[in-house]
PDB file of N, CA and C in Angstrom:
ATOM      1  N   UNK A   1     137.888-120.581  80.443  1.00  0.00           N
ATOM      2  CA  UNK A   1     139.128-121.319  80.496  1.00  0.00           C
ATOM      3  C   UNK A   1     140.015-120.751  81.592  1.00  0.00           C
ATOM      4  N   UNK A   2     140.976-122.132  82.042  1.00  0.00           N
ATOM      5  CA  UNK A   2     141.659-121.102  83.351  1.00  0.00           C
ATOM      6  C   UNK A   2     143.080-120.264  82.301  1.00  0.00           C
ATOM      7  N   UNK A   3     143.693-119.710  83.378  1.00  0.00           N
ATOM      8  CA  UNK A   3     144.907-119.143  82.666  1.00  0.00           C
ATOM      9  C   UNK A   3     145.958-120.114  81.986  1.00  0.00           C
ATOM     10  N   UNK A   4     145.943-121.112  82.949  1.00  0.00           N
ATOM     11  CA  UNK A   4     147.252-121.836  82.765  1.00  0.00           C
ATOM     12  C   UNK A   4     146.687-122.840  81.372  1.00  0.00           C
ATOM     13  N   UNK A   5     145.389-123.152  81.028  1.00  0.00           N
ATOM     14  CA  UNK A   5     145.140-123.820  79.891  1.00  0.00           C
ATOM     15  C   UNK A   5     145.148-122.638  78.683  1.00  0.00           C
ATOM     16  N   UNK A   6     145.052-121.844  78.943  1.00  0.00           N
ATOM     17  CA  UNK A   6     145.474-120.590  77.903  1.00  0.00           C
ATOM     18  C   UNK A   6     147.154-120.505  77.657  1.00  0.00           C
ATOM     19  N   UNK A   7     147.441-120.432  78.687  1.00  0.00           N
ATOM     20  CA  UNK A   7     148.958-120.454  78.358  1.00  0.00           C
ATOM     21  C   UNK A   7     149.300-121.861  77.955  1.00  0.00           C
ATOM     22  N   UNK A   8     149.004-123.051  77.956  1.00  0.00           N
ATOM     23  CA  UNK A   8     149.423-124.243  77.527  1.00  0.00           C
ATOM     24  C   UNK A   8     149.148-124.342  76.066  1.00  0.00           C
ATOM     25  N   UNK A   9     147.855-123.823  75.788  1.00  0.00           N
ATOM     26  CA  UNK A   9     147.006-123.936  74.370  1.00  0.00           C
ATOM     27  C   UNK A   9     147.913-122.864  73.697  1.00  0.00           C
ATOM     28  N   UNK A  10     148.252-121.962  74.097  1.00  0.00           N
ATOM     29  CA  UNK A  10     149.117-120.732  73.134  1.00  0.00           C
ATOM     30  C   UNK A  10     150.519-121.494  72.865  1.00  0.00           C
ATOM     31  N   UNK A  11     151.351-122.248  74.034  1.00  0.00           N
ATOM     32  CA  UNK A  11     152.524-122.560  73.649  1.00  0.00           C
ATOM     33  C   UNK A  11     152.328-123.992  72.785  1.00  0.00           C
ATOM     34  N   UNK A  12     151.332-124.506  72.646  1.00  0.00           N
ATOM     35  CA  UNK A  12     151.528-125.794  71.840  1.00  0.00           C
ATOM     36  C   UNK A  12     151.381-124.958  70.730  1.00  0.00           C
ATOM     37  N   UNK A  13     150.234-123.857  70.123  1.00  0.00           N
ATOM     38  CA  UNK A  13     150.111-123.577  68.855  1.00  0.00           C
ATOM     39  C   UNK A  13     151.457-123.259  68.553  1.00  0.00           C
ATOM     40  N   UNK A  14     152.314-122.358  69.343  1.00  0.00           N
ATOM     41  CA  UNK A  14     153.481-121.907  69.002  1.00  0.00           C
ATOM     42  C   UNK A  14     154.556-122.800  67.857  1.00  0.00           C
ATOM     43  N   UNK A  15     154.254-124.114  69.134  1.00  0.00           N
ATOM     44  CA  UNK A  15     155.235-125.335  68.931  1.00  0.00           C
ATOM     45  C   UNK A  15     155.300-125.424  67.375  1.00  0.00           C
ATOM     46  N   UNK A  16     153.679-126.091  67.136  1.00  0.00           N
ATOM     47  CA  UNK A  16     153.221-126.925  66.061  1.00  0.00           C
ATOM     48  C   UNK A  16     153.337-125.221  64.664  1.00  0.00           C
ATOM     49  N   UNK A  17     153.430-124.343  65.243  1.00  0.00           N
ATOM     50  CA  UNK A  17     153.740-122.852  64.043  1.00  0.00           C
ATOM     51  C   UNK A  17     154.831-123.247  64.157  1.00  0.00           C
ATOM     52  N   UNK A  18     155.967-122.810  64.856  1.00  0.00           N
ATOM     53  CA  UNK A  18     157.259-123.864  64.372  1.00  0.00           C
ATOM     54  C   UNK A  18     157.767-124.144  63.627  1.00  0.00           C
ATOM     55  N   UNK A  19     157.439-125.812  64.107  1.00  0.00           N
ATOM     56  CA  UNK A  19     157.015-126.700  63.480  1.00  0.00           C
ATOM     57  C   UNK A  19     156.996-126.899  61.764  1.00  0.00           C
ATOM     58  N   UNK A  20     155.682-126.252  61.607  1.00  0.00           N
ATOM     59  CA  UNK A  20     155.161-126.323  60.190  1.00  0.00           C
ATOM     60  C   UNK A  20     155.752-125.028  59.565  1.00  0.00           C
ATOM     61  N   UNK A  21     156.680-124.136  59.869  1.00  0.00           N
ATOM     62  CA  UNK A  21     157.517-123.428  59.034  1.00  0.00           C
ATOM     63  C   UNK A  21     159.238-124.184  58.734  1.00  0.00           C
ATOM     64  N   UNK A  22     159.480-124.779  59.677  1.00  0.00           N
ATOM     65  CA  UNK A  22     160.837-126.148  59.369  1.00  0.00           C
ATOM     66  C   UNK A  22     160.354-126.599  58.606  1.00  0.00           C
ATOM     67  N   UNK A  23     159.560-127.470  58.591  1.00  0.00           N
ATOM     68  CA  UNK A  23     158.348-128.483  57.475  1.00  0.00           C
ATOM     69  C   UNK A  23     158.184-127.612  56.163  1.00  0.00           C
ATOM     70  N   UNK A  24     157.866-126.389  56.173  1.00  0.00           N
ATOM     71  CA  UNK A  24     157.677-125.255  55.044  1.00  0.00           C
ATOM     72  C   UNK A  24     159.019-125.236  54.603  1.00  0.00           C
ATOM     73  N   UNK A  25     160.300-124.652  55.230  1.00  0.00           N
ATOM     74  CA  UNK A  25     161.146-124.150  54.518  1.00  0.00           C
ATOM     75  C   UNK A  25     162.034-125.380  54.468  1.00  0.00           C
ATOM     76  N   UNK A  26     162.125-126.829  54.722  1.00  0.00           N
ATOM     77  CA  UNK A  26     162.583-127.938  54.453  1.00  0.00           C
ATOM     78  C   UNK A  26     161.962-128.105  52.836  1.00  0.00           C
ATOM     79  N   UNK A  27     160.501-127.934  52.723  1.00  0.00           N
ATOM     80  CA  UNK A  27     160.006-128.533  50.994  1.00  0.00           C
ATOM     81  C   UNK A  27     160.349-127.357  50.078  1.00  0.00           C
ATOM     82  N   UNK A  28     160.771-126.083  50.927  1.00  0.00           N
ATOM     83  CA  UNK A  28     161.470-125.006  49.740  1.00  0.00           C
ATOM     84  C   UNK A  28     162.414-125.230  49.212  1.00  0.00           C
ATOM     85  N   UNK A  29     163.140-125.481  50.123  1.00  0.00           N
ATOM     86  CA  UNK A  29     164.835-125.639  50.203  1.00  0.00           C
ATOM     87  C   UNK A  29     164.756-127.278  49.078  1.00  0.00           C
ATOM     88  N   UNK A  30     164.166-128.407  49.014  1.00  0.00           N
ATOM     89  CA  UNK A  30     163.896-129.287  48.447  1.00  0.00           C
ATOM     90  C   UNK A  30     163.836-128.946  47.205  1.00  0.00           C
ATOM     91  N   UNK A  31     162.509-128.242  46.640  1.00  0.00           N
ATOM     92  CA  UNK A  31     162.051-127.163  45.254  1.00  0.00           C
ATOM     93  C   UNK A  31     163.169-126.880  44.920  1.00  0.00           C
ATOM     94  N   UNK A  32     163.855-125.903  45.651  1.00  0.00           N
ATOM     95  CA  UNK A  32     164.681-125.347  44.949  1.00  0.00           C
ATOM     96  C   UNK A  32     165.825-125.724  44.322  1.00  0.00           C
ATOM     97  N   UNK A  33     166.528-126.971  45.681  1.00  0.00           N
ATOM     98  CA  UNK A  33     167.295-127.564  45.229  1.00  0.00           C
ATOM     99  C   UNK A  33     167.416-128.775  43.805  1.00  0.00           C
ATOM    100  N   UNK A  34     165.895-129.095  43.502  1.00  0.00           N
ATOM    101  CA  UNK A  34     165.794-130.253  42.576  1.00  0.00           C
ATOM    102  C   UNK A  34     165.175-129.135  41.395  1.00  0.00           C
ATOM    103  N   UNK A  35     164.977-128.075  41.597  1.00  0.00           N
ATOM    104  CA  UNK A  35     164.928-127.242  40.085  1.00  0.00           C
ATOM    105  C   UNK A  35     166.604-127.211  39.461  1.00  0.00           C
ATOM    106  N   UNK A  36     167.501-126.641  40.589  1.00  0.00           N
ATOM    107  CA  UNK A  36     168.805-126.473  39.842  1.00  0.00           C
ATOM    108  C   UNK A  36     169.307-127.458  39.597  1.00  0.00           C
ATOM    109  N   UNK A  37     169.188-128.429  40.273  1.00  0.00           N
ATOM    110  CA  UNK A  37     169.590-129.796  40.027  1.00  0.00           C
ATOM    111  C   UNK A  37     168.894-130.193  38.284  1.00  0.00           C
ATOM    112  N   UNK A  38     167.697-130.394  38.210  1.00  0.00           N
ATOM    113  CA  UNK A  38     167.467-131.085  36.729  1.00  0.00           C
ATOM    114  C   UNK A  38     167.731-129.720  36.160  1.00  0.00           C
ATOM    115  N   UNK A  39     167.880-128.904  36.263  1.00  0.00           N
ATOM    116  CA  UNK A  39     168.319-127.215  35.075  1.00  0.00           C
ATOM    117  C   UNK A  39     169.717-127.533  34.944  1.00  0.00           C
ATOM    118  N   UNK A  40     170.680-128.165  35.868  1.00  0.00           N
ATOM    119  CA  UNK A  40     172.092-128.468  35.533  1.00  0.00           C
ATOM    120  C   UNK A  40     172.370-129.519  34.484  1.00  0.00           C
ATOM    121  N   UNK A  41     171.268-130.702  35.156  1.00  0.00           N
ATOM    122  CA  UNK A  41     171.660-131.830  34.363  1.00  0.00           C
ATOM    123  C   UNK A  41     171.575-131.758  32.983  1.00  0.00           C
ATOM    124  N   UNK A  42     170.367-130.676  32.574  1.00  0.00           N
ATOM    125  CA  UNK A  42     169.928-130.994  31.124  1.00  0.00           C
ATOM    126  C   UNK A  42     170.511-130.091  30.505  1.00  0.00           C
ATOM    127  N   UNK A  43     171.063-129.060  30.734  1.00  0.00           N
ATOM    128  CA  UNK A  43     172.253-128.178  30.387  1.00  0.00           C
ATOM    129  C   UNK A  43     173.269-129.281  30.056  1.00  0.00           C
ATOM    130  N   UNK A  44     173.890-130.317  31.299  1.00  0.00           N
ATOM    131  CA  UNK A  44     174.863-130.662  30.875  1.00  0.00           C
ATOM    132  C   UNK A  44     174.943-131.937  29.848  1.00  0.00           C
ATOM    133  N   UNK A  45     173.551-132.427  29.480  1.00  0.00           N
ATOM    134  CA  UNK A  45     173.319-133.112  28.685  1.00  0.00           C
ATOM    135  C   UNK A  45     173.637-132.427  27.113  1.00  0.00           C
ATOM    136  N   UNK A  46     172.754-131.098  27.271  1.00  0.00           N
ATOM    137  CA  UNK A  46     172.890-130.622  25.902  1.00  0.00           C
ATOM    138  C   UNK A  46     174.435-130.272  25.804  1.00  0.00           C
ATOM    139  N   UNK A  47     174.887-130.113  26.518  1.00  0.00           N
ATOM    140  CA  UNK A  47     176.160-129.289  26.344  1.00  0.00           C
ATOM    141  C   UNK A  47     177.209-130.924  25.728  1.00  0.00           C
ATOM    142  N   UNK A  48     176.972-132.099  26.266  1.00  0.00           N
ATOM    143  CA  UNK A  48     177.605-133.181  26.362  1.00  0.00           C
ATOM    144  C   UNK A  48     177.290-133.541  24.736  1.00  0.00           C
ATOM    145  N   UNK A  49     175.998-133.282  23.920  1.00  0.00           N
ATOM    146  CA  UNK A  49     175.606-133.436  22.655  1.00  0.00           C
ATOM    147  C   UNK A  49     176.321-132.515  22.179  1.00  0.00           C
ATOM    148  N   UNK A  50     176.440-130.993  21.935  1.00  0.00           N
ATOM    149  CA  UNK A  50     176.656-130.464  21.411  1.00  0.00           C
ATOM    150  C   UNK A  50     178.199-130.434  21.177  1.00  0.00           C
ATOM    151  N   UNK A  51     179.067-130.979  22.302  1.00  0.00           N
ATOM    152  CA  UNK A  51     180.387-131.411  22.191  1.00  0.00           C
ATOM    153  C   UNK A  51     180.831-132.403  21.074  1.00  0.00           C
ATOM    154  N   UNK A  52     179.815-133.034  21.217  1.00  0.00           N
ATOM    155  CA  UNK A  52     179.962-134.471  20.745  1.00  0.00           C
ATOM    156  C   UNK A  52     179.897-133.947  18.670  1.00  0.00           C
ATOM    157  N   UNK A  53     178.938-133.046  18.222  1.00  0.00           N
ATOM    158  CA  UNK A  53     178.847-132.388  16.851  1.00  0.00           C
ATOM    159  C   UNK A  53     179.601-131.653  16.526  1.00  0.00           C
ATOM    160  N   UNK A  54     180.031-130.810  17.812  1.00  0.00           N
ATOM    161  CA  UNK A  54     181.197-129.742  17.385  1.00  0.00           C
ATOM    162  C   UNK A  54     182.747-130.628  17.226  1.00  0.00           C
ATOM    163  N   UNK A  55     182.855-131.691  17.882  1.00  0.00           N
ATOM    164  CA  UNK A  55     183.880-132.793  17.528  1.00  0.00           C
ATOM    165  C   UNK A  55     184.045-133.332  16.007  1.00  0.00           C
ATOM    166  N   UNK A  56     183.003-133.892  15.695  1.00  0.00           N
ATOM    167  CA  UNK A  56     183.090-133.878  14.183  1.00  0.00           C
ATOM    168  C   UNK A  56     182.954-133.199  13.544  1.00  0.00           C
ATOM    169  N   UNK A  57     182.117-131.993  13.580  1.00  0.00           N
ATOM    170  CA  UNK A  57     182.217-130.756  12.723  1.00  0.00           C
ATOM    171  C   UNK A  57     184.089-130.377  12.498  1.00  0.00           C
ATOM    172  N   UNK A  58     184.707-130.535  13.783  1.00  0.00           N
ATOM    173  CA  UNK A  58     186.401-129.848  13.676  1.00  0.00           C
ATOM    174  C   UNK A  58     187.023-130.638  13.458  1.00  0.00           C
ATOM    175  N   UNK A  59     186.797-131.733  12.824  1.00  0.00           N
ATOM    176  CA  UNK A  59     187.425-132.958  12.085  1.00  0.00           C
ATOM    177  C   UNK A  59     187.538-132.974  10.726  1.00  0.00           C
ATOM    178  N   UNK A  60     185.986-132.495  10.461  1.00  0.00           N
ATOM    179  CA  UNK A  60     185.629-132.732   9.053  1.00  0.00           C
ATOM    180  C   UNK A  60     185.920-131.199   8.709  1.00  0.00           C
ATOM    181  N   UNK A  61     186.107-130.229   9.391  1.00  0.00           N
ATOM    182  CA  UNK A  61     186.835-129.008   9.056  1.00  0.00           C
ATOM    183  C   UNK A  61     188.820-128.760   9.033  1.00  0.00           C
ATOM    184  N   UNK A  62     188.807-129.728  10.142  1.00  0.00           N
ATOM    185  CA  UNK A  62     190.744-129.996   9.894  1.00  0.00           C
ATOM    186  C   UNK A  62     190.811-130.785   8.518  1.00  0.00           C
ATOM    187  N   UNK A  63     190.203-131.660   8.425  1.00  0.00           N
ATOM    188  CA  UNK A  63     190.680-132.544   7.113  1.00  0.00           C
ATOM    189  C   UNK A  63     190.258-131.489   5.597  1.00  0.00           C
ATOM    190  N   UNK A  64     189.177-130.916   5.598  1.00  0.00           N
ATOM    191  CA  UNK A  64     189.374-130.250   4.773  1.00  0.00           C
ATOM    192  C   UNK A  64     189.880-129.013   4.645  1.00  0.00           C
ATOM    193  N   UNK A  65     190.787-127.935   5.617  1.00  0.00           N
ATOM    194  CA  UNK A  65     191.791-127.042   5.582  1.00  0.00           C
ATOM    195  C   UNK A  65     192.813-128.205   5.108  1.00  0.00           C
ATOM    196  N   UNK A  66     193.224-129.228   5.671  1.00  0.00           N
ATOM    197  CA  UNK A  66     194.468-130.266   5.223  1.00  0.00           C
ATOM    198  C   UNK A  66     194.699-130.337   3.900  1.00  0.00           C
ATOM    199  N   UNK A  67     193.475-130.334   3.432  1.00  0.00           N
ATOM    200  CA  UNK A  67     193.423-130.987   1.795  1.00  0.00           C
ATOM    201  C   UNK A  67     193.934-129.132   1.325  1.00  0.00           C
ATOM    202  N   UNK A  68     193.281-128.714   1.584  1.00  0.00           N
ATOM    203  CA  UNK A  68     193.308-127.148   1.286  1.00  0.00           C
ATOM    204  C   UNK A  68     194.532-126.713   1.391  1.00  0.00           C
ATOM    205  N   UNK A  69     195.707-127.103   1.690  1.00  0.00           N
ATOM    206  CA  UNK A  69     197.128-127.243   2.935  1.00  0.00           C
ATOM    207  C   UNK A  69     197.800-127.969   2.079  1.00  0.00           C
ATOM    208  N   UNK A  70     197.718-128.765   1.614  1.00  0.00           N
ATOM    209  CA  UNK A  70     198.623-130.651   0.675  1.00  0.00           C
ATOM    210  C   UNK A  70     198.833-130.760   2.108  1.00  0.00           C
ATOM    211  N   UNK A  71     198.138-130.939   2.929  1.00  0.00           N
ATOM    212  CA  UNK A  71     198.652-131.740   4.133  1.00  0.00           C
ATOM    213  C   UNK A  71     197.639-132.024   5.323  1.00  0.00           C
ATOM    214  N   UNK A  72     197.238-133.002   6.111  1.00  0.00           N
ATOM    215  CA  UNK A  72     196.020-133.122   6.626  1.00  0.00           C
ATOM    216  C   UNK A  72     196.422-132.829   7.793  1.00  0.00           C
ATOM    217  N   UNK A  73     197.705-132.541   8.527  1.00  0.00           N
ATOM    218  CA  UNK A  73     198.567-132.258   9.802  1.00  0.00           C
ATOM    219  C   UNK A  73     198.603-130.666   9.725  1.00  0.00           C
ATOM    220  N   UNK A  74     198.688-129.885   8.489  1.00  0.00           N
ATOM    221  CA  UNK A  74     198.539-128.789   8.814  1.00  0.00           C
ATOM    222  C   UNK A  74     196.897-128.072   8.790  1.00  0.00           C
ATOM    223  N   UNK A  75     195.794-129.117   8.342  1.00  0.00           N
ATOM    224  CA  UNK A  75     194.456-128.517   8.285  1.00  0.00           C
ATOM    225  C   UNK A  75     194.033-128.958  10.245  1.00  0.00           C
ATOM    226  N   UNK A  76     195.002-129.696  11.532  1.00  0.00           N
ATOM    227  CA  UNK A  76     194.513-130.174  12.949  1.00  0.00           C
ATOM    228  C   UNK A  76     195.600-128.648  13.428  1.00  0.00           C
ATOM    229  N   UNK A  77     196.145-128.330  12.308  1.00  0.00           N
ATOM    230  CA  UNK A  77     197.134-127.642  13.386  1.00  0.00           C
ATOM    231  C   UNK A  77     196.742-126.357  13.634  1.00  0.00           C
ATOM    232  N   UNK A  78     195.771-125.967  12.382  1.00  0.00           N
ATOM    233  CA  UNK A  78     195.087-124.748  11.920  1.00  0.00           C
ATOM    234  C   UNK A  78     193.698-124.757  12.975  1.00  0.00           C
ATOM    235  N   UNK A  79     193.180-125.532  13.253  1.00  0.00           N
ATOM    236  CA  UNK A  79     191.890-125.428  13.497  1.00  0.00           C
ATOM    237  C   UNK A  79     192.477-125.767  15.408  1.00  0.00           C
ATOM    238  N   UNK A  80     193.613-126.230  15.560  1.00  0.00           N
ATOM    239  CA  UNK A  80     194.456-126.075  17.215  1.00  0.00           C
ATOM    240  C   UNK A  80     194.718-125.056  17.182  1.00  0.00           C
ATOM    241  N   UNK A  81     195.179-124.116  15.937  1.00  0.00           N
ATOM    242  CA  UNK A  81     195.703-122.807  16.538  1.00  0.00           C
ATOM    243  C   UNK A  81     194.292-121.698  17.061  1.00  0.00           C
ATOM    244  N   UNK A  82     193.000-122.383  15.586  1.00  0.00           N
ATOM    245  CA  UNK A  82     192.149-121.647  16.359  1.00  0.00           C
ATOM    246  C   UNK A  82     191.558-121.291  17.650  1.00  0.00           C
ATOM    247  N   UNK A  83     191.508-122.939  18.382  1.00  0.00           N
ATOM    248  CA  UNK A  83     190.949-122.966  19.592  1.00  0.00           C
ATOM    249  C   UNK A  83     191.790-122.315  20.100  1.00  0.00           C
ATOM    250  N   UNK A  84     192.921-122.392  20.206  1.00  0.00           N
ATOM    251  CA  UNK A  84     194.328-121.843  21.222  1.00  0.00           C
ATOM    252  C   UNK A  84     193.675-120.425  21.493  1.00  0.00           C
ATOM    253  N   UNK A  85     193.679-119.806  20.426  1.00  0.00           N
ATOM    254  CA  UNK A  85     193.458-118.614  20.257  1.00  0.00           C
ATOM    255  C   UNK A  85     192.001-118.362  20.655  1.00  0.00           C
ATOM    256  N   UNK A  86     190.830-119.088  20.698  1.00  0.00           N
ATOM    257  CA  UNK A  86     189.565-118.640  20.996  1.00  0.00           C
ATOM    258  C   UNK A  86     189.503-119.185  22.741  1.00  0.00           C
ATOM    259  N   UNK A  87     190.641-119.939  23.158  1.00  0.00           N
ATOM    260  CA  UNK A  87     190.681-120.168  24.531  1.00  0.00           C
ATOM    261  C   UNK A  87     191.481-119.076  25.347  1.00  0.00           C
ATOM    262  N   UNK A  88     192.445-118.675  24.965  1.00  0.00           N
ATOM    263  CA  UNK A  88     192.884-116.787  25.344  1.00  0.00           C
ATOM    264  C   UNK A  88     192.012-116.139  25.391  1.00  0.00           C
ATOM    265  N   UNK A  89     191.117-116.120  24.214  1.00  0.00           N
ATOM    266  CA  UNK A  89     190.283-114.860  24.813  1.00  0.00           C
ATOM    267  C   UNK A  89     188.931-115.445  25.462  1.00  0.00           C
ATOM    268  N   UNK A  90     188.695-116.560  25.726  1.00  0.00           N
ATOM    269  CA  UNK A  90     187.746-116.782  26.427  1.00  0.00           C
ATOM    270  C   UNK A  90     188.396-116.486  28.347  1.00  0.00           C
ATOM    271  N   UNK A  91     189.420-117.161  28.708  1.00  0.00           N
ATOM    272  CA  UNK A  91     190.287-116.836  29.723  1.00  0.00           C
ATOM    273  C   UNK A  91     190.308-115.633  30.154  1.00  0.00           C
ATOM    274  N   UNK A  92     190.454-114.349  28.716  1.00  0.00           N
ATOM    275  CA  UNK A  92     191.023-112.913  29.036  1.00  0.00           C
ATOM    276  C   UNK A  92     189.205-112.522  29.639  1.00  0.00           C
ATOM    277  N   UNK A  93     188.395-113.161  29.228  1.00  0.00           N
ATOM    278  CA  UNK A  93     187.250-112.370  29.345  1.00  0.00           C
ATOM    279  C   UNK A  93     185.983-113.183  30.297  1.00  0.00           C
ATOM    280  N   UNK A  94     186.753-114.042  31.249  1.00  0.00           N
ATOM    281  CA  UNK A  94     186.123-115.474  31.416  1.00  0.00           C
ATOM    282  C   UNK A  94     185.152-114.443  33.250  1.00  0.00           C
ATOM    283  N   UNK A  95     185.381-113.537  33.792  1.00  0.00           N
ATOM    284  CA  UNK A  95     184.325-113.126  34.409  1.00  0.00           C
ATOM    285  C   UNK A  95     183.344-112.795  33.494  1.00  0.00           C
ATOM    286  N   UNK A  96     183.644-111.786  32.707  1.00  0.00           N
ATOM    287  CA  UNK A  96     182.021-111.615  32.113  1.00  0.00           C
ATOM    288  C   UNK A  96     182.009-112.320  31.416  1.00  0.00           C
ATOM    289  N   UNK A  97     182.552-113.701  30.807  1.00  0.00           N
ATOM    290  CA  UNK A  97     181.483-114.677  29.432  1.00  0.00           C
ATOM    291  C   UNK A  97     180.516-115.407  30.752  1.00  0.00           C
ATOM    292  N   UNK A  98     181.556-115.978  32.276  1.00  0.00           N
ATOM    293  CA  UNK A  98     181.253-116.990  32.389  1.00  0.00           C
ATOM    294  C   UNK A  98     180.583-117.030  33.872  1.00  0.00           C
ATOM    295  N   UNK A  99     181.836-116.236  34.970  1.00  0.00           N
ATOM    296  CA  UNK A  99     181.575-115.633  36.179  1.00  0.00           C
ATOM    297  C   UNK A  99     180.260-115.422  36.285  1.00  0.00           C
ATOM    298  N   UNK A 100     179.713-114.088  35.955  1.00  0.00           N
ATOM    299  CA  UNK A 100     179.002-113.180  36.551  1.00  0.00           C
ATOM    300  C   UNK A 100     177.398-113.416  36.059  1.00  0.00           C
ATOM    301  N   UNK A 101     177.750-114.246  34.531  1.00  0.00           N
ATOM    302  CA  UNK A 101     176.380-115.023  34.049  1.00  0.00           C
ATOM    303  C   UNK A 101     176.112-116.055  34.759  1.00  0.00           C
ATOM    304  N   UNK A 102     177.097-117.031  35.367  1.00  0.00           N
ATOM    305  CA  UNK A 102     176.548-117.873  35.958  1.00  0.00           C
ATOM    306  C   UNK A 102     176.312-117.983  37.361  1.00  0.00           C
ATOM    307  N   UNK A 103     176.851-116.773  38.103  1.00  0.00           N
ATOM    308  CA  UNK A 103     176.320-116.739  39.353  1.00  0.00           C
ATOM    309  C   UNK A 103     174.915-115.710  39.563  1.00  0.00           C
ATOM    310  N   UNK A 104     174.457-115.072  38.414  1.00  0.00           N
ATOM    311  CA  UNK A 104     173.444-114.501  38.409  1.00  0.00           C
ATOM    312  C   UNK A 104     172.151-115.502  37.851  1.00  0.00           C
ATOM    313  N   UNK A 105     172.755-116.296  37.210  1.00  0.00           N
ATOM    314  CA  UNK A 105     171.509-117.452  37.101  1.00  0.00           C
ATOM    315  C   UNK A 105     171.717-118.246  38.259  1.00  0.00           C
ATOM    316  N   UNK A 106     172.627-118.461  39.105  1.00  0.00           N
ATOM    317  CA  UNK A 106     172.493-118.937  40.719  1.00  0.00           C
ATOM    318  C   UNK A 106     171.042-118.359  41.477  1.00  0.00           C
ATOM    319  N   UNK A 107     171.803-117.197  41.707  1.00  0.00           N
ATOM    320  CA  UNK A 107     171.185-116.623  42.368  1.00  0.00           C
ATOM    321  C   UNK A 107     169.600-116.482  41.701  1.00  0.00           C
ATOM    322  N   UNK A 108     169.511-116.497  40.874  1.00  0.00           N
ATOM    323  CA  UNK A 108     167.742-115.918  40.052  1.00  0.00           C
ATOM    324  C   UNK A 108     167.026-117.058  40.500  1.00  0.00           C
ATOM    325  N   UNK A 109     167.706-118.644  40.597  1.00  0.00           N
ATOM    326  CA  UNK A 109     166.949-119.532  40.358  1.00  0.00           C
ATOM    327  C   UNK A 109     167.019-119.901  41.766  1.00  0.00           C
ATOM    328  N   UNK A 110     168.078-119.342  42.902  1.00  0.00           N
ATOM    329  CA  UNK A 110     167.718-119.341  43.867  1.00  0.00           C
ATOM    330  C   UNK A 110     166.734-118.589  45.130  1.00  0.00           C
ATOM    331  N   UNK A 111     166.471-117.287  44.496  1.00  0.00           N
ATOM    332  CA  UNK A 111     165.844-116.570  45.118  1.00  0.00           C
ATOM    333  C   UNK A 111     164.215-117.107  44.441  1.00  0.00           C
ATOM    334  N   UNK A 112     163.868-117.131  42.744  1.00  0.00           N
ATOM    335  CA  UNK A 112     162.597-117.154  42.940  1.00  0.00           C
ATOM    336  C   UNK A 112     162.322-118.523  43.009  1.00  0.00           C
TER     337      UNK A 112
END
């Protein structure tokens, strides 16, 4: 072979290596992105159900503190003061409940 078809044949392989690592880290970047993607959604599905039980569960728990009360305004006001109070300390403590768990499952599900 002459030189210059050596040097032509080396820079096309180059090209097409490249090439097929854009092509590679385009279907990673894809993977990765449509793992967190359906891992969000179905999180936020369950989370959207589980709202939806814990809603009537604190209904059917206000009305019966109410009855418990002679009053069904003080069994919503009891179970408001709870949240009030379980939303302070979720706030006081909201890097480590919420921060640092959820950017470490970022990152886990982004690196592997």
């Amino acid at each position: 072979m002459e030189p210059q078809t050596k040097l032509e044949s080396l820079i096309a392989n180059a090209i097409l290596y490249a090439e097929t690592n854009i092509q590679l880290w385009k279907l990673k970047t894809v993977d990765k992105v449509t793992t967190i993607a359906a891992s969000f959604i179905w999180r936020l599905c369950l989370v959207f159900l589980l709202i939806i039980a814990l809603l009537f569960i604190n209904i059917g728990i206000a009305i019966w503190v109410g009855n418990l009360l002679n009053g069904i305004f003080y069994g919503f006001l009891a179970v408001g003061a709870f949240y009030l109070f379980l939303g302070l300390i979720v706030y006081y403590f909201r890097y480590k409940l919420i921060k640092y768990p959820l950017r470490d499952f970022l990152i886990k599900k982004l690196i592997n």
